[in-house]
PDB file of N, CA and C in Angstrom:
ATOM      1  N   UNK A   1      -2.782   3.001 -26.146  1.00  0.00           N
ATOM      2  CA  UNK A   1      -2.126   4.082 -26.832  1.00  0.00           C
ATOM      3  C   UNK A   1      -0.617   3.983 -26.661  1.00  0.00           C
ATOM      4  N   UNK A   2      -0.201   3.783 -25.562  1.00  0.00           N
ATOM      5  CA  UNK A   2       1.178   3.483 -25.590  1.00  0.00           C
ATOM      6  C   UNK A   2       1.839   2.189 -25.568  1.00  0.00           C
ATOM      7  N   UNK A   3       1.198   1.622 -25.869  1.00  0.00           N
ATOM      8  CA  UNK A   3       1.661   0.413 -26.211  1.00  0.00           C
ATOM      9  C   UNK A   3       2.321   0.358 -27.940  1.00  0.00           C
ATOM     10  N   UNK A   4       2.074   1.165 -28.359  1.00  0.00           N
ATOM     11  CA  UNK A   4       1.786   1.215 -29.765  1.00  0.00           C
ATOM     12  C   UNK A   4       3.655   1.501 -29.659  1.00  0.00           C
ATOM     13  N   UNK A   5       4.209   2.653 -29.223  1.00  0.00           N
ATOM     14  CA  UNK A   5       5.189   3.062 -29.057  1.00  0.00           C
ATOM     15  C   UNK A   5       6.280   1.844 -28.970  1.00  0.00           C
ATOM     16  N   UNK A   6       7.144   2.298 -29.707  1.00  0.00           N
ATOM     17  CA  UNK A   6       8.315   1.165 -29.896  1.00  0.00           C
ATOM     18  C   UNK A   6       9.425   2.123 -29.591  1.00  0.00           C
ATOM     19  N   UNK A   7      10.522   1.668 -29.270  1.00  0.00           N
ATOM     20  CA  UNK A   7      11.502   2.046 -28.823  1.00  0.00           C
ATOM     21  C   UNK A   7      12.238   3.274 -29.747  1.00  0.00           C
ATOM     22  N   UNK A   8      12.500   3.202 -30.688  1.00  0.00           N
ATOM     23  CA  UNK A   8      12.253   4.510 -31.717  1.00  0.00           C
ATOM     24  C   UNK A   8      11.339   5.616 -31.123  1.00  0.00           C
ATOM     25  N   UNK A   9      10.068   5.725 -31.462  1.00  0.00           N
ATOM     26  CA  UNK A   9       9.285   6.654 -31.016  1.00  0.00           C
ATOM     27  C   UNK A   9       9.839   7.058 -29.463  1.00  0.00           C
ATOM     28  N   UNK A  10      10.459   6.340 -28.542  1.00  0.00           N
ATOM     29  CA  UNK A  10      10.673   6.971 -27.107  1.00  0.00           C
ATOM     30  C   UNK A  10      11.563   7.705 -27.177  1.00  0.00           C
ATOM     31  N   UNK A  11      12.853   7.475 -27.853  1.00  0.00           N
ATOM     32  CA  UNK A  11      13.968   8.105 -28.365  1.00  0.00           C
ATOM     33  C   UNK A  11      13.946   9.680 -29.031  1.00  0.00           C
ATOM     34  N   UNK A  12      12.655   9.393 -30.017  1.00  0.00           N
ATOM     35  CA  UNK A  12      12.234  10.880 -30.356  1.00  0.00           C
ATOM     36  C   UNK A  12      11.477  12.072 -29.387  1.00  0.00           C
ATOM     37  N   UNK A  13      10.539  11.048 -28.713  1.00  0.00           N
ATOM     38  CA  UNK A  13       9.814  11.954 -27.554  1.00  0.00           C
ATOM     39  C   UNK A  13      11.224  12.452 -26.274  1.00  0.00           C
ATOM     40  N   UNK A  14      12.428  11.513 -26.407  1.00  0.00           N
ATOM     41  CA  UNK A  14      12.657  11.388 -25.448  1.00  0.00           C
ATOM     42  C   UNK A  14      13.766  12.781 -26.026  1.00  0.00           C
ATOM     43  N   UNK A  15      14.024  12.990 -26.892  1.00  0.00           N
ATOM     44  CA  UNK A  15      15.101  13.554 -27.869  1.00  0.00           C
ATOM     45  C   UNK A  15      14.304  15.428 -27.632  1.00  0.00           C
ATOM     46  N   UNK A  16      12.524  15.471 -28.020  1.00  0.00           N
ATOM     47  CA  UNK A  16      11.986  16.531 -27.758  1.00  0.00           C
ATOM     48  C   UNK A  16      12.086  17.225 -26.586  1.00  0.00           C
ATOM     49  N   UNK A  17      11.654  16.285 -25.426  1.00  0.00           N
ATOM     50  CA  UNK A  17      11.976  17.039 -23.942  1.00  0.00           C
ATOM     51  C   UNK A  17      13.006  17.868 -23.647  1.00  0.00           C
ATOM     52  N   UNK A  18      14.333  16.510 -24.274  1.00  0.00           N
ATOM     53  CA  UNK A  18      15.627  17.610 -23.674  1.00  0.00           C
ATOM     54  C   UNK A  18      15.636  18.575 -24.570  1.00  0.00           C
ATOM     55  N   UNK A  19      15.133  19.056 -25.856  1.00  0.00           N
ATOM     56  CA  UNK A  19      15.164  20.048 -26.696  1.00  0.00           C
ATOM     57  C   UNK A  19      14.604  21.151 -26.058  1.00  0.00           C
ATOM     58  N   UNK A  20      13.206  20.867 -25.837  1.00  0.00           N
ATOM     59  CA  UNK A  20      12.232  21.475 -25.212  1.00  0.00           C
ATOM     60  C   UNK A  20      12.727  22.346 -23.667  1.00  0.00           C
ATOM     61  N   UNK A  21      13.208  21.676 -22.821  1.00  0.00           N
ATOM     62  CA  UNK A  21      13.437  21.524 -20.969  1.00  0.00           C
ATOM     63  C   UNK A  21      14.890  21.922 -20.829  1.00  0.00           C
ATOM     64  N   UNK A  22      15.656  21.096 -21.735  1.00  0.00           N
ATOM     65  CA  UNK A  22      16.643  20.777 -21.389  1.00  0.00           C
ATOM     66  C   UNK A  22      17.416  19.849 -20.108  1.00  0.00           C
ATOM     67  N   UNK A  23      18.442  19.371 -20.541  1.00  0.00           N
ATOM     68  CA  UNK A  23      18.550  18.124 -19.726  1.00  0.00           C
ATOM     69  C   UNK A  23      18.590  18.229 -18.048  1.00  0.00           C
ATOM     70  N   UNK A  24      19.263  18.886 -17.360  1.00  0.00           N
ATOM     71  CA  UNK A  24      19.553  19.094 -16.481  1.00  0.00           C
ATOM     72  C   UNK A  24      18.253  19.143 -15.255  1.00  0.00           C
ATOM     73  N   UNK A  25      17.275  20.164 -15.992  1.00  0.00           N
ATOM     74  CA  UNK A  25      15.604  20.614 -15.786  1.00  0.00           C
ATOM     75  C   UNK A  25      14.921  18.792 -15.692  1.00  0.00           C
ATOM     76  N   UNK A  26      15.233  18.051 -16.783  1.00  0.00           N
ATOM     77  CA  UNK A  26      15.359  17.035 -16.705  1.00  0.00           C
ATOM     78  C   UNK A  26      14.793  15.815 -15.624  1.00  0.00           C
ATOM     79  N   UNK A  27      15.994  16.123 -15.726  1.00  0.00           N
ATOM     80  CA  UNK A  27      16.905  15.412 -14.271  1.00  0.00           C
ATOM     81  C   UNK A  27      16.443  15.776 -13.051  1.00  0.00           C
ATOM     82  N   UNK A  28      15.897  17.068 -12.950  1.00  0.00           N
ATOM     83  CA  UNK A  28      16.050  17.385 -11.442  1.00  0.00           C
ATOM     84  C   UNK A  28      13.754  17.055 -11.325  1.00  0.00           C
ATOM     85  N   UNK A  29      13.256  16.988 -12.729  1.00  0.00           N
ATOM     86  CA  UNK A  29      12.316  16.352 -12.540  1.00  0.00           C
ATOM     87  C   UNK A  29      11.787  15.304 -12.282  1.00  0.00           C
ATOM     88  N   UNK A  30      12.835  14.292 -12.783  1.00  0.00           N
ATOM     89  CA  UNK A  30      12.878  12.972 -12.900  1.00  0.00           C
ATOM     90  C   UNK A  30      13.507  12.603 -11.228  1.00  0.00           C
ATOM     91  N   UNK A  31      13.861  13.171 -10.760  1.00  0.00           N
ATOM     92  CA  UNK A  31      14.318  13.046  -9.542  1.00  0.00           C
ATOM     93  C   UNK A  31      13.483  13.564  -8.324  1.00  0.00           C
ATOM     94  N   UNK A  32      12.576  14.449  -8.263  1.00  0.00           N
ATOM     95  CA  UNK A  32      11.502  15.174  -7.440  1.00  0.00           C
ATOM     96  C   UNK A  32       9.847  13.817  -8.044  1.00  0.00           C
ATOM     97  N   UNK A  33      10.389  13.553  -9.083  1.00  0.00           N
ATOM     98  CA  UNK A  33       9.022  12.601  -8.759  1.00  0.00           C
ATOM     99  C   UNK A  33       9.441  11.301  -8.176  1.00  0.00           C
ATOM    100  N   UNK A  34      10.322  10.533  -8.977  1.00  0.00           N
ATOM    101  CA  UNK A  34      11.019   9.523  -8.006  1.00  0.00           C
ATOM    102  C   UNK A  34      10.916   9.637  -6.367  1.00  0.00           C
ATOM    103  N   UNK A  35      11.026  10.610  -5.635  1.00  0.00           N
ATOM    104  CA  UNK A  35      11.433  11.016  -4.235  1.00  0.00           C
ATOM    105  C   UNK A  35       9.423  11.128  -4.130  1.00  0.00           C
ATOM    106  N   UNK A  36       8.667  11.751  -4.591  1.00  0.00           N
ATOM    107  CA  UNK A  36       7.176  11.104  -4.529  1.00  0.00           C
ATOM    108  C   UNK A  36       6.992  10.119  -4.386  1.00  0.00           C
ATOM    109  N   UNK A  37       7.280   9.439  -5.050  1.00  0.00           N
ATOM    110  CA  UNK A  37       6.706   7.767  -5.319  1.00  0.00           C
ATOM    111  C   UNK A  37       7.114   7.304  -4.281  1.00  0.00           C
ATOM    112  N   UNK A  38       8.510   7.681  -3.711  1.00  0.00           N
ATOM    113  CA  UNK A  38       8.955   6.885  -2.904  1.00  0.00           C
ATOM    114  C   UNK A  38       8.260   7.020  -1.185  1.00  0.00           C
ATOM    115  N   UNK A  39       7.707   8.591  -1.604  1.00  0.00           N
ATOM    116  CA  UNK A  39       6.812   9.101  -0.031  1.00  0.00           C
ATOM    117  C   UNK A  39       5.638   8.505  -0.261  1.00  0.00           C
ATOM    118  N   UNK A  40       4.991   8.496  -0.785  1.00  0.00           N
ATOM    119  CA  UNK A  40       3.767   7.861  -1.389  1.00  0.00           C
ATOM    120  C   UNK A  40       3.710   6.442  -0.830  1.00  0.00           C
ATOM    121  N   UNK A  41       4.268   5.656  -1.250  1.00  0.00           N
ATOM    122  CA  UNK A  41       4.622   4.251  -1.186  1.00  0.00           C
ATOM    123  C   UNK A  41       4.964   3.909   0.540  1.00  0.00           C
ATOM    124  N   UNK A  42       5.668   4.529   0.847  1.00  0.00           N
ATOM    125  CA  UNK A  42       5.923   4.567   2.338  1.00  0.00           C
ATOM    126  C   UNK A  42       4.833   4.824   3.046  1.00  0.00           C
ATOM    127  N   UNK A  43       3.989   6.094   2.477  1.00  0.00           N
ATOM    128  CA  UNK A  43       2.942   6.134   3.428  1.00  0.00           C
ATOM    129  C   UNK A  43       1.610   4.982   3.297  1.00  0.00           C
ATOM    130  N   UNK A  44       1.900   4.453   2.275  1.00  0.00           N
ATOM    131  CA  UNK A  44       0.604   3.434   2.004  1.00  0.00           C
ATOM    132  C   UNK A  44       1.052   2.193   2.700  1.00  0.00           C
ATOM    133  N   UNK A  45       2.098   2.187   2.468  1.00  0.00           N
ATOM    134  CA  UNK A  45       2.832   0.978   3.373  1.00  0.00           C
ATOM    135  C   UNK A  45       2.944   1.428   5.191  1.00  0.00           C
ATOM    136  N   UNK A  46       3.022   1.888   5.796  1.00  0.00           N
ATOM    137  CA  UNK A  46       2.712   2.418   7.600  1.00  0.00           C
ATOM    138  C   UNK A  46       1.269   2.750   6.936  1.00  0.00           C
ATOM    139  N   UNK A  47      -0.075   2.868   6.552  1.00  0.00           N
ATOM    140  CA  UNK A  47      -0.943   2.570   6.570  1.00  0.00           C
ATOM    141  C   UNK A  47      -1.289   1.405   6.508  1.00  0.00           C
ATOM    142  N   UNK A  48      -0.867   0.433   6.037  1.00  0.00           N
ATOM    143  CA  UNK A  48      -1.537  -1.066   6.297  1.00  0.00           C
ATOM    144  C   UNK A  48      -0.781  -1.888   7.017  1.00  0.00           C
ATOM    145  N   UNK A  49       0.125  -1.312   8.132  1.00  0.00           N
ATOM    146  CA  UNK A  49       0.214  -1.948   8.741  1.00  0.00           C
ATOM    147  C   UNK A  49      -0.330  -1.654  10.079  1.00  0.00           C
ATOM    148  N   UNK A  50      -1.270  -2.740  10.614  1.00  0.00           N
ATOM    149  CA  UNK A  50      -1.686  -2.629  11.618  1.00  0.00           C
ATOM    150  C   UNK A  50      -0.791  -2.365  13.303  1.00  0.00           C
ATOM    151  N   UNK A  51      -1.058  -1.550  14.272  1.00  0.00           N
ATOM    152  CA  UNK A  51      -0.886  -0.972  15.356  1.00  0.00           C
ATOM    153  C   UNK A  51      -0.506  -2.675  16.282  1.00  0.00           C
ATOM    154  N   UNK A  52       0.366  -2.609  16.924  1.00  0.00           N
ATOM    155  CA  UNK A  52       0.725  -3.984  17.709  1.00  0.00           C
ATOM    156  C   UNK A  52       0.455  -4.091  18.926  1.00  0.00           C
ATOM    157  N   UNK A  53      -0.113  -4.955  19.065  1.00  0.00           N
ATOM    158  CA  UNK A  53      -0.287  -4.647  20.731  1.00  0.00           C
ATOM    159  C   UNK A  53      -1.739  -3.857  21.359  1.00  0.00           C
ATOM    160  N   UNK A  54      -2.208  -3.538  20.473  1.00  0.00           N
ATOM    161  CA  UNK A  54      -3.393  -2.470  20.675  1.00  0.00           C
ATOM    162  C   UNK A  54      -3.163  -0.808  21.172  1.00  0.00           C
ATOM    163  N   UNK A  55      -1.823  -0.669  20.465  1.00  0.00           N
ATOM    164  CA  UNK A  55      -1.143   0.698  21.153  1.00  0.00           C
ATOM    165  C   UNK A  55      -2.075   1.512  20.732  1.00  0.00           C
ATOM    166  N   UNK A  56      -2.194   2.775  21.194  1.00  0.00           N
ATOM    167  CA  UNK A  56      -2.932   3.698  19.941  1.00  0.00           C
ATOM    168  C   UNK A  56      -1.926   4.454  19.257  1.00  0.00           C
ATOM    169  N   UNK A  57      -2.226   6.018  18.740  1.00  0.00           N
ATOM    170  CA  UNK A  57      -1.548   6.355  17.944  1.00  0.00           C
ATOM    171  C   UNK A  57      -0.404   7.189  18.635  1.00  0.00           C
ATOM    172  N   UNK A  58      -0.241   7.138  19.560  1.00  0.00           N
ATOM    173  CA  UNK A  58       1.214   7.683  20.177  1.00  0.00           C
ATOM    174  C   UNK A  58       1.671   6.543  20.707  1.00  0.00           C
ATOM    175  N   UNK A  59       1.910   5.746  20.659  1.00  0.00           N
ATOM    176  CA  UNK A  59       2.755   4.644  20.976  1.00  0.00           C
ATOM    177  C   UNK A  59       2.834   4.116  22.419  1.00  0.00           C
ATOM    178  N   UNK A  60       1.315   4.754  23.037  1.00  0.00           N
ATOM    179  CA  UNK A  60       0.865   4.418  24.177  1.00  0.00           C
ATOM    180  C   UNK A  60       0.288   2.964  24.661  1.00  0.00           C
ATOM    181  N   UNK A  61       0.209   2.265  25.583  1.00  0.00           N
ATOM    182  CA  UNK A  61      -1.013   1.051  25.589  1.00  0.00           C
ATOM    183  C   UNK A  61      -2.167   1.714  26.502  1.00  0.00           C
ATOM    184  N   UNK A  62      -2.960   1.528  26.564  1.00  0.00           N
ATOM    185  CA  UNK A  62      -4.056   1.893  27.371  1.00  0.00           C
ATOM    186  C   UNK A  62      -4.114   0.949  29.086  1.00  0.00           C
ATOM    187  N   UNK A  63      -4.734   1.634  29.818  1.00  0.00           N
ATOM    188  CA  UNK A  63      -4.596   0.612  31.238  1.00  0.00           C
ATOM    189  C   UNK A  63      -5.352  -0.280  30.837  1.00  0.00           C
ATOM    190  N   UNK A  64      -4.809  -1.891  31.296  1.00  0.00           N
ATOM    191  CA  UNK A  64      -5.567  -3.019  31.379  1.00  0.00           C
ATOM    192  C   UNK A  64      -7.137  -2.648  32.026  1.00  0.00           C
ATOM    193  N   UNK A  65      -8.423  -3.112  31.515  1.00  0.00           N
ATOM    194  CA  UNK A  65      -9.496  -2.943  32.141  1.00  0.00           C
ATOM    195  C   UNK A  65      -9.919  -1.622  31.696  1.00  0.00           C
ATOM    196  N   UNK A  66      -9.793  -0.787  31.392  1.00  0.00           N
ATOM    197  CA  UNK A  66      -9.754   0.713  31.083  1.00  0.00           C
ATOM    198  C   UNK A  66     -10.936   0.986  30.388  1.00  0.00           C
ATOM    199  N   UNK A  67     -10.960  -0.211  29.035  1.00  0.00           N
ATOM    200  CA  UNK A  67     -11.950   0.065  27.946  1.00  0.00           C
ATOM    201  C   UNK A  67     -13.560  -1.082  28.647  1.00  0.00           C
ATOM    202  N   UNK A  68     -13.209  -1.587  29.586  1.00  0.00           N
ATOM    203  CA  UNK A  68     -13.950  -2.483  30.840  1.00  0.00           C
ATOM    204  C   UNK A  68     -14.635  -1.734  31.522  1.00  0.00           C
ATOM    205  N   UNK A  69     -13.936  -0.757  32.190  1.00  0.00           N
ATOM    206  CA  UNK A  69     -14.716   0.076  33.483  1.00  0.00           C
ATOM    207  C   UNK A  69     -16.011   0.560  32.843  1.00  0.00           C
ATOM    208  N   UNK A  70     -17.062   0.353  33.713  1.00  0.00           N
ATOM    209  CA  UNK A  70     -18.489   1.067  33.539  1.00  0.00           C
ATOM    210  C   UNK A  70     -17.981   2.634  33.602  1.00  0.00           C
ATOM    211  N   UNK A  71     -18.937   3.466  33.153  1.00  0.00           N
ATOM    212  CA  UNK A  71     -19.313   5.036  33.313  1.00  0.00           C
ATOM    213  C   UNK A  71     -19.765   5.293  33.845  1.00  0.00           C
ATOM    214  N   UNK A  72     -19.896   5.821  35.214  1.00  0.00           N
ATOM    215  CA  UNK A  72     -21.508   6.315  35.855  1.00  0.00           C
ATOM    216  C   UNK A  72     -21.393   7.616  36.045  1.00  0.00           C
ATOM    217  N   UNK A  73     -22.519   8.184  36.416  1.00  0.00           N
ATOM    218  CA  UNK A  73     -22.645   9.664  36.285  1.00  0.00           C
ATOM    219  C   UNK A  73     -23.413   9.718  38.025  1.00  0.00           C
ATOM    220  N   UNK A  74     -22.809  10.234  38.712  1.00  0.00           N
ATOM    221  CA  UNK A  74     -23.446  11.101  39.945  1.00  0.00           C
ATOM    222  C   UNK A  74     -24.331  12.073  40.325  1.00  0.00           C
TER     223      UNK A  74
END
């Protein structure tokens, strides 16, 4: 469907908005989603990156042997 759109047609849609919104309204939309994308993107990105070291999620390491030690119950 939008592919169909040629540079003309964007000009007109693009011509309605500011009619419609006005420019400024615009702008300050075009700018609050930008600043999304950009949180978005960040968070998908510190999601795939894996933890170093085997820290957990506070930036702790665990004691050597720790995840080793038996459990016993008394």
């Amino acid at each position: 469907m939008l592919r169909n759109l040629g540079p003309g047609e964007l000009l007109i849609i693009l011509a309605i908005l500011v009619v419609l919104f006005g420019a400024s309204r615009l702008g300050d939309l075009g700018g609050a989603i930008g600043r999304a994308i950009r949180e978005f993107r960040r968070e998908v990105r510190d999601r795939e990156e894996p933890s170093e070291g085997g820290e957990d999620e506070g930036g702790r390491r665990p004691p050597p042997g720790d995840e080793q030690r038996p459990q016993f119950r008394h």
